[in-house]
N, C-alpha and C. Protein backbone atom coordinates (compact mmCIF):
# COMPACT_ATOMS: atom_id res chain seq x y z
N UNK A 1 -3.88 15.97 -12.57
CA UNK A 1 -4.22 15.20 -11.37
C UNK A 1 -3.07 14.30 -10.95
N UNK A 2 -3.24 14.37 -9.62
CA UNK A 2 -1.98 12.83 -9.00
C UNK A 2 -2.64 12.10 -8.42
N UNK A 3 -2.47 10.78 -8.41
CA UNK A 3 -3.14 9.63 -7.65
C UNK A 3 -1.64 8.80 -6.74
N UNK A 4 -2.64 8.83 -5.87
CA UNK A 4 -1.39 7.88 -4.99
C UNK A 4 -1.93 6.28 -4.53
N UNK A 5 -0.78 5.73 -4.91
CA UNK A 5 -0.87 3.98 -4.39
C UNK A 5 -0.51 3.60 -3.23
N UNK A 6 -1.19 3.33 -2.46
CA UNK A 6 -0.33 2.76 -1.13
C UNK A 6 -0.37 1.24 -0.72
N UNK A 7 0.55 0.90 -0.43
CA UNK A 7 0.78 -0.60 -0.18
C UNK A 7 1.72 -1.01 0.93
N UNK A 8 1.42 -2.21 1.52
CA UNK A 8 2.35 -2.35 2.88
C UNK A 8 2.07 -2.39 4.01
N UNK A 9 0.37 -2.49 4.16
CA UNK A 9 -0.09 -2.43 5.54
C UNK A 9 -0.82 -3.79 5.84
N UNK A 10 -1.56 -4.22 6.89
CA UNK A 10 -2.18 -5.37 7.13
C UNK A 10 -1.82 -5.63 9.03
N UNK A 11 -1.79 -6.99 9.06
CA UNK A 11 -1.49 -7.58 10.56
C UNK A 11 -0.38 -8.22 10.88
N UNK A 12 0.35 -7.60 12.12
CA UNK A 12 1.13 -7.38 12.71
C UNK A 12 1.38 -8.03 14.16
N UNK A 13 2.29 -8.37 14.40
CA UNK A 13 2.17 -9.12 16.16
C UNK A 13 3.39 -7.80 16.65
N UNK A 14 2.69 -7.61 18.02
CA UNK A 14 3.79 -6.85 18.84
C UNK A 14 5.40 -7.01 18.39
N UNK A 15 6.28 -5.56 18.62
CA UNK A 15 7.46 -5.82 17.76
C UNK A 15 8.01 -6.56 16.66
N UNK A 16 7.17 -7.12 15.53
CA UNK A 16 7.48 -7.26 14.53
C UNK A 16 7.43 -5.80 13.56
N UNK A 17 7.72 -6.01 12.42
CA UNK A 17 7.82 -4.43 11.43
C UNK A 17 6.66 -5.02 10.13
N UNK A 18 6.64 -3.75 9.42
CA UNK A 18 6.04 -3.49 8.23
C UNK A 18 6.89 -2.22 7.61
N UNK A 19 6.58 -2.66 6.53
CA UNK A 19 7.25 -1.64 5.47
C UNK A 19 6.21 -1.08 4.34
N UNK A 20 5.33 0.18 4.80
CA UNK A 20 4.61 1.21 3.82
C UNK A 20 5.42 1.52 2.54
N UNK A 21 4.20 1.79 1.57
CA UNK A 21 5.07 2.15 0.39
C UNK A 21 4.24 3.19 -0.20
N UNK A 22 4.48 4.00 -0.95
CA UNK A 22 3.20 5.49 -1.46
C UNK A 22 4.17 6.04 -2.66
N UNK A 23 3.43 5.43 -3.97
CA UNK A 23 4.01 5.18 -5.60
C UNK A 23 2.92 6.91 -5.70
N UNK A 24 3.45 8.04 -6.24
CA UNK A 24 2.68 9.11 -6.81
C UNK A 24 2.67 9.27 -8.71
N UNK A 25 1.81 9.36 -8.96
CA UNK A 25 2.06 9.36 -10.41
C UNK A 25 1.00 10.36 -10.59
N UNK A 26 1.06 10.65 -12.41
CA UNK A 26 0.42 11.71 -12.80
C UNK A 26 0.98 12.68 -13.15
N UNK A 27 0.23 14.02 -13.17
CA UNK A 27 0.52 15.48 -13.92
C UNK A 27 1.76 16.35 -12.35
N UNK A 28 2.94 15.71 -12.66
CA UNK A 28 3.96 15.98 -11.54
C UNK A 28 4.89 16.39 -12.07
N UNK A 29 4.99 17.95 -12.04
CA UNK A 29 6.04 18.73 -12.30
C UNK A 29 7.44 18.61 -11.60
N UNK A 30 7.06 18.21 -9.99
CA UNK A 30 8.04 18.13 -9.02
C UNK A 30 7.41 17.48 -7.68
N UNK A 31 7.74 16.58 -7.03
CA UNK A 31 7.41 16.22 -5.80
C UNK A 31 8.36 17.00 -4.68
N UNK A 32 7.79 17.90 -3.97
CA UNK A 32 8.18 18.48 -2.60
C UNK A 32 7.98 17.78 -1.46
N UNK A 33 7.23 17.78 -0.56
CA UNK A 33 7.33 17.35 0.63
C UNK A 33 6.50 15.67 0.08
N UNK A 34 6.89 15.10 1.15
CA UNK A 34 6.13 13.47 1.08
C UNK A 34 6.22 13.48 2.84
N UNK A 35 5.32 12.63 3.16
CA UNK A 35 4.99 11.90 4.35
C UNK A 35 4.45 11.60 4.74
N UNK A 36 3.88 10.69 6.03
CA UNK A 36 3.00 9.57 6.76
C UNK A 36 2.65 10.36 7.76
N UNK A 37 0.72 10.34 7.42
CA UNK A 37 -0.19 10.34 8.70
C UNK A 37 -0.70 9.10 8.90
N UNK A 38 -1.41 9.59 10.31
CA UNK A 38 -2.11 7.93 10.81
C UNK A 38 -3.40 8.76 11.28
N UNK A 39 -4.16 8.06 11.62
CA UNK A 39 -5.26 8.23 11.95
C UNK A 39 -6.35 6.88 12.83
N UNK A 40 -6.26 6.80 14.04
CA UNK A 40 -6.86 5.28 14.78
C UNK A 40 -8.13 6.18 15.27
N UNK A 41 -9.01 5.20 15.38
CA UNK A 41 -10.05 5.11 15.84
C UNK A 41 -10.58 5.98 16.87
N UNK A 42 -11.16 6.80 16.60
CA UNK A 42 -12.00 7.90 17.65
C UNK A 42 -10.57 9.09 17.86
N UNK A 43 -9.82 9.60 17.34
CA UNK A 43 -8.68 10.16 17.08
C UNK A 43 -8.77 10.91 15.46
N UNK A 44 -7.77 11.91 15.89
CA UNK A 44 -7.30 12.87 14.81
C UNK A 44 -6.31 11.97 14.13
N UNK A 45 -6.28 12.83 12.98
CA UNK A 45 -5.57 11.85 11.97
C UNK A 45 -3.93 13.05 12.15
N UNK A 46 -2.59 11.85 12.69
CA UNK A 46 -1.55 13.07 13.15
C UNK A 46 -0.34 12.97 12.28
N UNK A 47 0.62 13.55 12.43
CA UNK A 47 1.47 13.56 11.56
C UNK A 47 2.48 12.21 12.15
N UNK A 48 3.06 11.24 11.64
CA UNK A 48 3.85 10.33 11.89
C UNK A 48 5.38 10.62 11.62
N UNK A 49 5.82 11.29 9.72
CA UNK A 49 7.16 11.67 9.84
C UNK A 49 6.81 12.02 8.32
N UNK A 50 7.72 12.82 8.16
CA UNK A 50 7.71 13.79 7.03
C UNK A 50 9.49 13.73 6.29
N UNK A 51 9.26 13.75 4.99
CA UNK A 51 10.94 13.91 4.20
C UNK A 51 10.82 15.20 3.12
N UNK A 52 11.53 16.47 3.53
CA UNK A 52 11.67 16.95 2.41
C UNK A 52 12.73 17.86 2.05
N UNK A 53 13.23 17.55 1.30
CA UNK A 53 14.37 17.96 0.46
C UNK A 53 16.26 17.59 1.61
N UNK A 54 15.25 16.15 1.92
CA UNK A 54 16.59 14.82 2.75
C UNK A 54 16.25 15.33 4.02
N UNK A 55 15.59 16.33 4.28
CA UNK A 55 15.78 16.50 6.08
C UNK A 55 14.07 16.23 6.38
N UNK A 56 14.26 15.26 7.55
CA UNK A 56 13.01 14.35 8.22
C UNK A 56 12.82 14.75 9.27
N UNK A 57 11.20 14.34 9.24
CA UNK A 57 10.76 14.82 10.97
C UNK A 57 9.70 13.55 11.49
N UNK A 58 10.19 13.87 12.67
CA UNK A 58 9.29 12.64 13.29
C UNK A 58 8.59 12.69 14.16
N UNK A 59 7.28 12.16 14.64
CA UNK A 59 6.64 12.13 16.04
C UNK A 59 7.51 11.63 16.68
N UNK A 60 7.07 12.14 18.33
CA UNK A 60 7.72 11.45 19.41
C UNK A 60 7.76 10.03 19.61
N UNK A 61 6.47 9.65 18.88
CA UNK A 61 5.96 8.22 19.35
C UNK A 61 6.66 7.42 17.91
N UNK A 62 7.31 7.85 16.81
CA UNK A 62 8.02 7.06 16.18
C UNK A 62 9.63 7.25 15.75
N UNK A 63 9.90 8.35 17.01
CA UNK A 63 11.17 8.52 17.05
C UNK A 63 12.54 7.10 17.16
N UNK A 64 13.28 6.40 16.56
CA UNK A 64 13.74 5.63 16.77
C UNK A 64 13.13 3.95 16.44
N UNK A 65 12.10 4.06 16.15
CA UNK A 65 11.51 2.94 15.67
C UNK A 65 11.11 2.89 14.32
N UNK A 66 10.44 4.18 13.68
CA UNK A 66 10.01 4.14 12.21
C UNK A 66 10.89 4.91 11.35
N UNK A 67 11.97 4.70 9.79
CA UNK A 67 12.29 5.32 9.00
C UNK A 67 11.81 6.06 7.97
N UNK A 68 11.34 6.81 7.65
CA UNK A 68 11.00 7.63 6.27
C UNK A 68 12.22 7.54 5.21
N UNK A 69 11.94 7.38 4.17
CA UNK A 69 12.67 7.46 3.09
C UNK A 69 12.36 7.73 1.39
N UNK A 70 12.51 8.41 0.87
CA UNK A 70 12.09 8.19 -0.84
C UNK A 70 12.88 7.95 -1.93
N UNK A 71 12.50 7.64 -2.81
CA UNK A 71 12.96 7.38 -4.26
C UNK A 71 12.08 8.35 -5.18
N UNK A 72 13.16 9.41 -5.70
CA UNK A 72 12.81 10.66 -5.92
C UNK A 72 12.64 10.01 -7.61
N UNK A 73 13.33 9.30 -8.61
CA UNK A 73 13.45 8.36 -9.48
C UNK A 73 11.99 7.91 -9.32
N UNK A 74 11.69 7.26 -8.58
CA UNK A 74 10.08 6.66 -8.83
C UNK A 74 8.85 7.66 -7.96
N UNK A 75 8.99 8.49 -7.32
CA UNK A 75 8.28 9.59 -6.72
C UNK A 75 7.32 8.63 -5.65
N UNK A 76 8.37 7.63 -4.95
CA UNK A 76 7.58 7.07 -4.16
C UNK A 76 8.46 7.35 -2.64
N UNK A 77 7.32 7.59 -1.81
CA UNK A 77 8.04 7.13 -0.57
C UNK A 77 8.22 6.12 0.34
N UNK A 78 8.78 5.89 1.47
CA UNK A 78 8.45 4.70 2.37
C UNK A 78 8.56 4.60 3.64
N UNK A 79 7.61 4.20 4.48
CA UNK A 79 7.54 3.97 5.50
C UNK A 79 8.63 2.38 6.29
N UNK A 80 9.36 2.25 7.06
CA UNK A 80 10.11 1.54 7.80
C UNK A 80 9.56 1.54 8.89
N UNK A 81 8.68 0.45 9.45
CA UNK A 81 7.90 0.72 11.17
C UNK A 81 8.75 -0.59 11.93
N UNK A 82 9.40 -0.30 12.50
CA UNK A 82 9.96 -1.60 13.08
C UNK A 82 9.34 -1.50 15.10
N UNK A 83 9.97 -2.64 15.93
CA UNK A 83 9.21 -2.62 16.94
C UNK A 83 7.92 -2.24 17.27
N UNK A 84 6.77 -2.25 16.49
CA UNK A 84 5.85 -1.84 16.14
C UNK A 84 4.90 -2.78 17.55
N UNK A 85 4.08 -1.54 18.33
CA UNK A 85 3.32 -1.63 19.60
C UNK A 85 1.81 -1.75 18.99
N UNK A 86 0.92 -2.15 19.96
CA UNK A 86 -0.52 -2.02 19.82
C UNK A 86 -0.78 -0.75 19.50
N UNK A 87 -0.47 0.15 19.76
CA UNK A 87 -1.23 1.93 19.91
C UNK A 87 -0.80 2.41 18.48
N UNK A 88 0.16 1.78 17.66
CA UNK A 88 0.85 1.75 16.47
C UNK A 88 -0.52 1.80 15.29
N UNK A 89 -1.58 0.76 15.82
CA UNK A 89 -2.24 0.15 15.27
C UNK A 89 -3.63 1.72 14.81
N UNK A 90 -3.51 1.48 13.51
CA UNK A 90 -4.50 2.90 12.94
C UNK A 90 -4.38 2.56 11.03
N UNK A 91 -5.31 3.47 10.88
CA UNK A 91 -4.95 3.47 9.05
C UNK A 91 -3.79 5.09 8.64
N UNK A 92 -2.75 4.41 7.94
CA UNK A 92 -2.25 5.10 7.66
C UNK A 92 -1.93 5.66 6.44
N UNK A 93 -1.79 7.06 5.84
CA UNK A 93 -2.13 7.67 4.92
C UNK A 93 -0.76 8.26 4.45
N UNK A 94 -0.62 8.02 3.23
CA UNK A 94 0.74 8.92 2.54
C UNK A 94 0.15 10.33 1.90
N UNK A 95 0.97 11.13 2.16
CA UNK A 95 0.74 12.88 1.81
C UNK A 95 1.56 12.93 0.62
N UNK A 96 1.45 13.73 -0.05
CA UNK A 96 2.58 14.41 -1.19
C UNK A 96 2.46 15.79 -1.62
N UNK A 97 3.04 16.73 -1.40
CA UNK A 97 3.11 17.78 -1.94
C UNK A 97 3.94 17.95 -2.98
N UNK A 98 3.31 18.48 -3.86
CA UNK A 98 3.21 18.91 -5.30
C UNK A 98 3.57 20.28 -6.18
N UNK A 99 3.92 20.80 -6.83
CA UNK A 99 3.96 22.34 -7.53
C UNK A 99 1.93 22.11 -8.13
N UNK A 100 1.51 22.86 -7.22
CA UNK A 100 -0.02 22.91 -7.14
C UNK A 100 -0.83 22.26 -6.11
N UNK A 101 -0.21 21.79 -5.64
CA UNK A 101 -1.16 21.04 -4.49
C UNK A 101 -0.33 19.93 -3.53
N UNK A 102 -1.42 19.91 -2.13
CA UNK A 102 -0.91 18.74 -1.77
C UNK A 102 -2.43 17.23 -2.09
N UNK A 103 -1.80 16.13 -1.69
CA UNK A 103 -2.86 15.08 -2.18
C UNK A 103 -2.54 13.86 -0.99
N UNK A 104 -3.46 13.64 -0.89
CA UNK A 104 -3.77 12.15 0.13
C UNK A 104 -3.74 10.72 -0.31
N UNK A 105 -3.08 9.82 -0.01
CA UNK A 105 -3.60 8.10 -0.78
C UNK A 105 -4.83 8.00 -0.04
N UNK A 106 -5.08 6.49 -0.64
CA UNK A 106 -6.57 6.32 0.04
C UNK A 106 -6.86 5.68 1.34
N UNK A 107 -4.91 5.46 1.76
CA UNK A 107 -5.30 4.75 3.59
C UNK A 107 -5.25 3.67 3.31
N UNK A 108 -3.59 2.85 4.06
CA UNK A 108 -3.76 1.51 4.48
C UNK A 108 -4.00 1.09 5.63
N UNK A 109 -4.81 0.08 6.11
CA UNK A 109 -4.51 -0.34 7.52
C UNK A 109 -3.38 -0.88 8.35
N UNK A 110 -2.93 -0.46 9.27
CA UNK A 110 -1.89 -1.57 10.03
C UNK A 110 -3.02 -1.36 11.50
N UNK A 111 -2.29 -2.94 11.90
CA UNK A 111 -3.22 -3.94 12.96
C UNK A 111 -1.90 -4.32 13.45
N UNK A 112 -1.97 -3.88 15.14
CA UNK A 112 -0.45 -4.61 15.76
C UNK A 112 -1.62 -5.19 16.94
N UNK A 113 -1.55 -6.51 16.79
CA UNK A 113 -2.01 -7.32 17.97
C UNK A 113 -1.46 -8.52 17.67
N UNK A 114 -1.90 -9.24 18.88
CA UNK A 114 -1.46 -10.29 18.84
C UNK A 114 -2.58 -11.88 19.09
């Protein structure tokens, strides 16, 4: 089994940042893909940005504002949300794919209001 930790979310004022974090531990032969969904209110839960094997992808809507990054050493990844808007505002979920599976954290919130 893998369990994932996520930490780094909460409340936010227009263009300020937060920094996600998603620690994977457990029966981990190899971590492959890692990355950030979101999911807001009355909405699909969508892909935000993805890292795997150094080459990243991003939504349109966090092109230039949010970084992906990992520490392959601690099998964690991280979210960088900077200029961060109201519509920003959803629970967001770290992915990890695995040799056997992929796995979900349990969802932090971010809140961009003011």
């Amino acid at each position: 089994q893998v369990q994932l930790v996520e930490s780094g979310g909460g409340l936010v004022q227009p263009g300020g940042s937060l920094r996600l974090s998603c620690a994977a531990s457990g029966s981990i032969v190899r971590v492959n893909a890692m990355g950030w969904y979101r999911q807001a209110p009355g909405k699909e839960r969508e892909l935000v940005a993805s890292i795997t094997s150094g080459i990243t992808k991003y939504a349109d809507s966090a092109k230039g504002r949010f970084t992906i990054s990992r520490d392959n050493a601690k099998n964690t990844v991280y979210l960088q949300m900077n200029s961060l808007k109201p519509e920003d505002t959803a629970v967001y979920y770290c992915n990890v794919g695995v040799v056997g599976g992929y796995y979900w954290g349990q969802g932090t919130q971010v809140t961009v209001s003011s």
